[in-house]
Each structure stands twice: as C-alpha cells, then as structure tokens.
Protein backbone atom coordinates (compact mmCIF):
# COMPACT_ATOMS: atom_id res chain seq x y z
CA UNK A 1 -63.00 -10.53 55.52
CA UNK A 2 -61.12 -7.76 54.56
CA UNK A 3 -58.00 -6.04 56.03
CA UNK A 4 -58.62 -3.08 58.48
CA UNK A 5 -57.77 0.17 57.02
CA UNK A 6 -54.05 1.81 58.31
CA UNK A 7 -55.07 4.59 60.36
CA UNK A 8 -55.65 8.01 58.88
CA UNK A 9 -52.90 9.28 60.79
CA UNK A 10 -50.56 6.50 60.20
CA UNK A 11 -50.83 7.21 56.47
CA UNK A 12 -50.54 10.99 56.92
CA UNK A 13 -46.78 9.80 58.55
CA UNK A 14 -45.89 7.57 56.00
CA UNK A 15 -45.89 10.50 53.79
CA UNK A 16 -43.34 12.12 55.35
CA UNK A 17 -39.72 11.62 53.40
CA UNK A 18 -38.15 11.14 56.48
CA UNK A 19 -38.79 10.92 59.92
CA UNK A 20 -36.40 11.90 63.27
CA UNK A 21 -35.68 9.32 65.86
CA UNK A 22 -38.03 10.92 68.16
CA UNK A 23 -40.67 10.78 65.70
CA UNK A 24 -40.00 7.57 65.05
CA UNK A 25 -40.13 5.64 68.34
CA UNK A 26 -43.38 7.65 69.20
CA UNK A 27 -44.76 6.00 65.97
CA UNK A 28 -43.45 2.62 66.62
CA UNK A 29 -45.25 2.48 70.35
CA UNK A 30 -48.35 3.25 68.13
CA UNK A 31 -48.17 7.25 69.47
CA UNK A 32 -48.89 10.04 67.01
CA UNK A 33 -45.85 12.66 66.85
CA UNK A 34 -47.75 15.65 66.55
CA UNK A 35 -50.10 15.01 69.94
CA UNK A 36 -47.41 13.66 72.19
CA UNK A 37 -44.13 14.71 73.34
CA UNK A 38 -41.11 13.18 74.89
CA UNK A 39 -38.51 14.54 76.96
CA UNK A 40 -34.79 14.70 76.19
CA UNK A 41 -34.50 11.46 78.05
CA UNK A 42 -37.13 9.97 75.69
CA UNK A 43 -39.77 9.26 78.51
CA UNK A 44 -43.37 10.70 77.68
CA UNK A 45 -43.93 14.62 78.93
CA UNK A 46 -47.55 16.26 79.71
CA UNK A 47 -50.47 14.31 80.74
CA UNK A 48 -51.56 13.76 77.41
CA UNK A 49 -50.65 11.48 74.24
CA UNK A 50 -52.90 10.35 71.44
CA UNK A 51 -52.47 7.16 69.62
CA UNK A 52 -52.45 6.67 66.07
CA UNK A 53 -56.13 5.47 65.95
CA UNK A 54 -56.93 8.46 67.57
CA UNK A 55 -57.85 7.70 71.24
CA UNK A 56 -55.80 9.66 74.11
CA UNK A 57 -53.81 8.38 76.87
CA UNK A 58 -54.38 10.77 79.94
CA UNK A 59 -52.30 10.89 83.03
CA UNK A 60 -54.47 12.38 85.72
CA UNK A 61 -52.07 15.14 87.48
CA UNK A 62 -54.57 17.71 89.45
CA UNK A 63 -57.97 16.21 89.62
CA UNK A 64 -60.22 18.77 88.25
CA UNK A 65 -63.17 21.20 90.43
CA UNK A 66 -65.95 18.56 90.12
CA UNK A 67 -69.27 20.31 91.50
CA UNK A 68 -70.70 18.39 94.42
CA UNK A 69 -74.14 18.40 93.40
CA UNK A 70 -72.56 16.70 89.95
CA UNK A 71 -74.63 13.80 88.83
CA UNK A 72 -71.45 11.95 88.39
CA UNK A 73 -69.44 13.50 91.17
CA UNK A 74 -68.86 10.51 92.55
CA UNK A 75 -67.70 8.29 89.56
CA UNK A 76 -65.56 11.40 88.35
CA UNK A 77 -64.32 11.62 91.92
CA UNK A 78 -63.04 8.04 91.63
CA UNK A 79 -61.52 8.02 88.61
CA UNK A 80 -59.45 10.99 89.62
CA UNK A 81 -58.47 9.81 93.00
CA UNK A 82 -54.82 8.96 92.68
CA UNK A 83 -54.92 6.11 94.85
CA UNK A 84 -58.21 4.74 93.40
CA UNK A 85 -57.88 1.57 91.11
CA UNK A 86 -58.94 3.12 87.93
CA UNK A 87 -56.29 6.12 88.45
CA UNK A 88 -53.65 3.72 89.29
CA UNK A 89 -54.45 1.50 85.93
CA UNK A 90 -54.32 5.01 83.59
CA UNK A 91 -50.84 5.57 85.56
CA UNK A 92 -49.16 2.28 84.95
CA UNK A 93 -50.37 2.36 81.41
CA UNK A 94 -49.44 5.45 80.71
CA UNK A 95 -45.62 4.34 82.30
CA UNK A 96 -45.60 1.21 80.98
CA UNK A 97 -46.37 3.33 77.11
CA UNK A 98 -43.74 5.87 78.01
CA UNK A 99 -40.84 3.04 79.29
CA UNK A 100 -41.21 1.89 75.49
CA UNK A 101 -40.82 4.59 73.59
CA UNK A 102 -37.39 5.75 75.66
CA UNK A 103 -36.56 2.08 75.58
CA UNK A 104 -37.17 2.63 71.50
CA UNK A 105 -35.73 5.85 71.42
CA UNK A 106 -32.31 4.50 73.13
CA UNK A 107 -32.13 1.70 70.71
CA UNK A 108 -32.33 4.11 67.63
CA UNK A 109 -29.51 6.08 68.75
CA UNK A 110 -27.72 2.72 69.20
CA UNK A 111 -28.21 1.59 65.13
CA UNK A 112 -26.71 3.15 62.53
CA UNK A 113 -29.48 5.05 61.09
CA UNK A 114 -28.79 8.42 60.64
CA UNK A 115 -30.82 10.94 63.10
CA UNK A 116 -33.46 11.57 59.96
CA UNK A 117 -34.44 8.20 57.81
CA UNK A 118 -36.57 7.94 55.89
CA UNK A 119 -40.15 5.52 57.26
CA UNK A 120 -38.98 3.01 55.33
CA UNK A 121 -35.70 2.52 56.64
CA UNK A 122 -37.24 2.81 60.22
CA UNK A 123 -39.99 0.10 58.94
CA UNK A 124 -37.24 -2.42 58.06
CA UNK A 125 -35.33 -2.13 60.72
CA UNK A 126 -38.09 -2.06 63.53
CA UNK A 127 -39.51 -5.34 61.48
CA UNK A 128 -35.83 -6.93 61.80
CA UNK A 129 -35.49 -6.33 65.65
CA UNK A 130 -39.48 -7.48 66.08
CA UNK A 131 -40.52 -3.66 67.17
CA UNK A 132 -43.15 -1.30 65.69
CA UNK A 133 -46.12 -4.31 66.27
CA UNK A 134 -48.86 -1.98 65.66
CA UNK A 135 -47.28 -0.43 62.33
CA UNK A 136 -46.76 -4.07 60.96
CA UNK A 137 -50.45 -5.33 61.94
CA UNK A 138 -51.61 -1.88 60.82
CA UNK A 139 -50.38 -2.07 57.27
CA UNK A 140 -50.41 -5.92 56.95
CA UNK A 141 -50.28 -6.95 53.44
CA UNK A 142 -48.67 -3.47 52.52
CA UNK A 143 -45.96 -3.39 54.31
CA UNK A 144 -44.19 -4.70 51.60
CA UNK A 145 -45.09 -2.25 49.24
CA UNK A 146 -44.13 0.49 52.56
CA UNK A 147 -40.58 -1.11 52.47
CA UNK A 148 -40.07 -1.35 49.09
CA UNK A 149 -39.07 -4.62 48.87
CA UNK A 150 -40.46 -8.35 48.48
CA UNK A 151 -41.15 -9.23 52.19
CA UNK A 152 -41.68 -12.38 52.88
CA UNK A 153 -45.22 -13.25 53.60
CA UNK A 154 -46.82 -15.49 55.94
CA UNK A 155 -48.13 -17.32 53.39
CA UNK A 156 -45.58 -17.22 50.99
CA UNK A 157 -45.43 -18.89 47.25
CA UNK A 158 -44.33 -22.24 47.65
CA UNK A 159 -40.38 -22.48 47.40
CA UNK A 160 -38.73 -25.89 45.89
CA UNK A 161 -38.07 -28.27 49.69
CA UNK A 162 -34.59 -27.66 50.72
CA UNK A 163 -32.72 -30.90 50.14
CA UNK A 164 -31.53 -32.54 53.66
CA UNK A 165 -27.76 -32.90 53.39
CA UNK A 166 -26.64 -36.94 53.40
CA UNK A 167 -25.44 -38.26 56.34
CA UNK A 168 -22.07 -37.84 57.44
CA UNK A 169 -19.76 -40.68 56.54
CA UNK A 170 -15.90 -40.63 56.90
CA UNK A 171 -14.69 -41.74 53.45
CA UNK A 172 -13.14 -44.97 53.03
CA UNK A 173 -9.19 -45.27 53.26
CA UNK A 174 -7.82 -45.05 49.89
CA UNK A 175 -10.38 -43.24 48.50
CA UNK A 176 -10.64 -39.79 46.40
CA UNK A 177 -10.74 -36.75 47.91
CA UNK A 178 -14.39 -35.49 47.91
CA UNK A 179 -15.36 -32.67 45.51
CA UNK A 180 -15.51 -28.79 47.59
CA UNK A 181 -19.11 -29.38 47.42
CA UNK A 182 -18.92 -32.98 48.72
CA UNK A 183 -17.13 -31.64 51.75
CA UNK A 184 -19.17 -28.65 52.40
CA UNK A 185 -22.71 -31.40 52.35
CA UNK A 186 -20.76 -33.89 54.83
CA UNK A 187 -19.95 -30.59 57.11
CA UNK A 188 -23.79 -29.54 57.01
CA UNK A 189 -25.07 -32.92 57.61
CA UNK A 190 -23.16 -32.32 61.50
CA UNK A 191 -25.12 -29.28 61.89
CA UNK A 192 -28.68 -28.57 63.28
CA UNK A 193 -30.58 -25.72 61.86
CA UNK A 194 -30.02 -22.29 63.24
CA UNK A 195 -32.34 -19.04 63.69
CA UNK A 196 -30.89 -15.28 62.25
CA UNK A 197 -29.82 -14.57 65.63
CA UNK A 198 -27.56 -18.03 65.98
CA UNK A 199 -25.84 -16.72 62.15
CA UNK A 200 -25.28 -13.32 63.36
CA UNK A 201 -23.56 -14.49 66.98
CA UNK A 202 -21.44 -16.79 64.84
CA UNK A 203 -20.48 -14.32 62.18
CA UNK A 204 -21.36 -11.07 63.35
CA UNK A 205 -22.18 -8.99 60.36
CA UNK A 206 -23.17 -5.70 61.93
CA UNK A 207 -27.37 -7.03 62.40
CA UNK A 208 -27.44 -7.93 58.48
CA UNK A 209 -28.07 -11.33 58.70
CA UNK A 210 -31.81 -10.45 59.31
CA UNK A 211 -31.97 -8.64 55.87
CA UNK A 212 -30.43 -11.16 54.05
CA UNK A 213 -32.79 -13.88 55.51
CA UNK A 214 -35.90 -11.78 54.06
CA UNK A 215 -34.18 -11.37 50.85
CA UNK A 216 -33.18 -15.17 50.84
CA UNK A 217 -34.58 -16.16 47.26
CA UNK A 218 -33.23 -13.61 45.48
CA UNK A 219 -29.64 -13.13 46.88
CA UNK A 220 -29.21 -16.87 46.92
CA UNK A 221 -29.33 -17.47 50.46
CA UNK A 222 -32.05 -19.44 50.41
CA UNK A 223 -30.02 -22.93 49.09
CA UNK A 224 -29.21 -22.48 52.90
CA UNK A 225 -32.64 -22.74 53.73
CA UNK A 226 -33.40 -25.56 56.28
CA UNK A 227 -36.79 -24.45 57.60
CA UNK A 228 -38.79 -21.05 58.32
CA UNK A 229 -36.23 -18.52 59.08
CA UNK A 230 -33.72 -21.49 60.00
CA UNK A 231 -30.77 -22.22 57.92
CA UNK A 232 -27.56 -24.71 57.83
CA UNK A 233 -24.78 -22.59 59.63
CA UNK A 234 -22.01 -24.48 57.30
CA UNK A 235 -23.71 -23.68 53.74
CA UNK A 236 -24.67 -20.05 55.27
CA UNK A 237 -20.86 -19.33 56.11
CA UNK A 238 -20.12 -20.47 52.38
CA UNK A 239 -22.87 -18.16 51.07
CA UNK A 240 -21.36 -15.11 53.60
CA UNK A 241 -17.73 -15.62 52.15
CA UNK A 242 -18.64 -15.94 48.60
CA UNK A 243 -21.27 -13.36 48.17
CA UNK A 244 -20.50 -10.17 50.42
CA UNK A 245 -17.87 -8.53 47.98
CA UNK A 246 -13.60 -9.91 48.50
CA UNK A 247 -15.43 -11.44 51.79
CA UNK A 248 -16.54 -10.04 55.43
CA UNK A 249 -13.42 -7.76 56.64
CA UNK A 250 -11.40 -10.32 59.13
CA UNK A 251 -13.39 -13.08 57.73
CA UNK A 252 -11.96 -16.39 55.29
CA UNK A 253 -12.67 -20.11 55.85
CA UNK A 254 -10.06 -20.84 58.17
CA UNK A 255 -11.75 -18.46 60.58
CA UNK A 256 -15.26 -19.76 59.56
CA UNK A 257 -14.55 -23.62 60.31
CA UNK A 258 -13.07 -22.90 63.67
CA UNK A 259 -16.62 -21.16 64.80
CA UNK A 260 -18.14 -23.67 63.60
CA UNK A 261 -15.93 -26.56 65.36
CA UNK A 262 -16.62 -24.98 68.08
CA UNK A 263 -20.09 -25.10 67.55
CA UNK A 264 -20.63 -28.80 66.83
CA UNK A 265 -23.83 -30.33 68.09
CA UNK A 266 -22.92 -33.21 70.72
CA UNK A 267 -24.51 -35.34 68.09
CA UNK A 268 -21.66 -34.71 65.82
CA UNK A 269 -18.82 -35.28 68.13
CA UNK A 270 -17.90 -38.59 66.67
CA UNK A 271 -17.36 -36.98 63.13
CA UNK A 272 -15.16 -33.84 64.24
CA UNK A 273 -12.25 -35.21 62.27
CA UNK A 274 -14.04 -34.04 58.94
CA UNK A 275 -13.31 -30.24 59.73
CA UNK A 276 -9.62 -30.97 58.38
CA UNK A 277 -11.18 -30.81 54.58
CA UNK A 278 -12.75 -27.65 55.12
CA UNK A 279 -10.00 -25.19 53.17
C-alpha cells in the first residue's frame, strides 16, 4: 500500500528557508500559518483556522440570520446554539487545538533555537521532544531526507546484537588489576538499561542526549546500545567523556562514578565496592 502523500500545503512550508516560532507551533498542531492566527499569548485568535489538509476549524461566535422558513433551520439552529452538544464539541476542540499550539509556542521560546530556524531544525527538535505528530506521520519515510540526516527507522537495517556485559565478580585476592576496559564491563554488568531521558537526568547535556541516540551508529554511541533507544548508563558516561571534545564542561570520571553510585540498582548493592576502580 503506498504512503499517503504530505499535504500540498505542508510541502509548500517545507519550502520555506526558515520558519518563526509562531509559524512553527501552528505547523506542528497540524495548523496552516497563513489561515490561522495566534495571539501574543500564543492561544488561537478569530473563529477560524484551517489545517494543513485543508479542512477548517470554526468557532461559532454570533450564530448567523438563519431564515425560518429554511429547510434546515432547524439543524443549522442546533449546531449554532451555544449550549447545544454539537456547538459545545466545535468549542472544546477548537480550545483543546489552541491550548497546544501556546503550550508549543511556550516551549519554543524555552529551547535554544533562534526566533527564525530553519524547518529542519524545528523537525528535529519537535521529533526529539515527541511533538509535531502529524508532520512526522505526514512525511513518514521522508522525514529523513526533511532532516537531513540518517534517522533511524522503524525498521531499521539489522545492527550486530549488543554483547551483554559478564557478570559482576569481585576479583580474587592477589590477583591483577583488571584492564580499564575490564573495569568499565564489571561496572555495566551492575547497571540496568536506561531510556534518553534517564542519560540526560544523569548527565545533563543541555537535551543532546536525544540527538546522539539517533545518530548512535555513526558517532559510536551505539557500543552502548542495550536495547531500542536503551543504553548501559556506565559505557554511555565513557562514550560522553571521551567523545564530546576535552569532555562536558564540569564533567570527568570522578564526577561520573559518583552519579552513577548513586544510581545503583538494588540488585547491585552487594557489588558497590567495585566503584573504587573506576579512575
């Protein structure tokens, strides 16, 4: 079966080289720019909006002069009754529409896009904070190509299994100090797998931990890889220090192994000793 077609007037938006907040969360709540306005507050304005597929969302305001010998006087009358069920269904629809776009418009301000991006930026970072739902299913397979960059897919090419760390031993009196590597396996065999969000709350990186988890093959992240989107917190700290530049400002191992201690699944409890190899 093949993919529906993006919306005329999506495509006609995607042209643009850059787009303004406004714009922007209009677009992302599925709302064409040009047909629907927002106040300085960000709510909707008008009784009228127009979605990108090209339907309208109307707020009834003044019911309009219906004649009474109107075949449909009655229906119309109905509809526009501001108490009636169908009037009160447009009305929380049309709230509901215009609670998301100032919630979206509020959250734009908050990032650190500039106040004109380009759609690509906005793309990315509405598909790293799971916004902009009817772009992504809109463009499906090409939102890749929209961003720029190798996406990951749902069904992506097959990647070689992440290898489970060994089990956590302590090593045997008299024995020889493990290799760096040794130690770093026997830390991430205490650890359960964590989401984005977990890596970001641990080692808050200003919301890029969601753009290096979509770029995991290629910027080596993935060898942290222990499950869709889920990765080993211990061998994601290493990849953090040793990739972003001299390392994260504020950031070195030290400070890394103490989040982590304090992060230690109850599982693992036995085995906190092991932290004292982690320099």
């Amino acid at each position: 079966m093949p993919p529906n077609p993006i919306p005329d007037r999506l495509q006609f938006w995607l042209k643009h080289d850059t787009w303004t907040h406004t714009q922007a969360a209009l677009l992302l709540c599925g709302l064409d720019p040009q047909y629907s306005a927002v106040s300085d507050e960000g709510r909707l304005v008008g009784t009228q909006a127009q979605q990108l597929n090209g339907s309208k969302l109307h707020l009834p305001s003044v019911p309009p002069v219906i004649p009474p010998m109107h075949p449909l006087a009655d229906v119309l009358m109905m509809i526009f009754d501001e108490g009636s069920p169908a009037s009160k269904s447009i009305q929380a629809r049309w709230r509901t529409i215009s609670q998301q776009v100032q919630d979206c418009l509020h959250w734009l301000q908050a990032s650190p896009l500039t106040e004109r991006a380009s759609p690509q930026q906005y793309l990315d970072w509405a598909k790293r904070k799971g916004l902009g739902q009817y772009i992504v299913a809109a463009l499906g397979d090409s939102l890749a190509s929209v961003l720029g960059e190798a996406d990951e897919q749902p069904n992506p090419v097959a990647e070689p299994p992440v290898k489970a760390a060994p089990t956590a031993t302590a090593p045997s009196p008299g024995a020889e100090r493990p290799s760096t590597e040794a130690d770093l396996l026997q830390l991430a065999a205490l650890f359960d797998p964590v989401k984005v969000a977990q890596l970001e709350a641990m080692f808050p990186s200003n919301d890029q931990w969601g753009k290096y988890a979509e770029r995991a093959q290629r910027n080596g992240l993935v060898k942290a890889r222990a499950g869709r989107r889920a990765f080993n917190p211990v061998l994601a700290a290493e990849w953090w220090l040793s990739t972003q530049g001299p390392g994260p400002r504020g950031w070195d191992r030290e400070r890394c192994r103490e989040v982590l201690e304090r992060n230690l699944p109850p599982r693992s409890e036995a085995q906190r000793g092991l932290f004292s190899k982690y320099d």
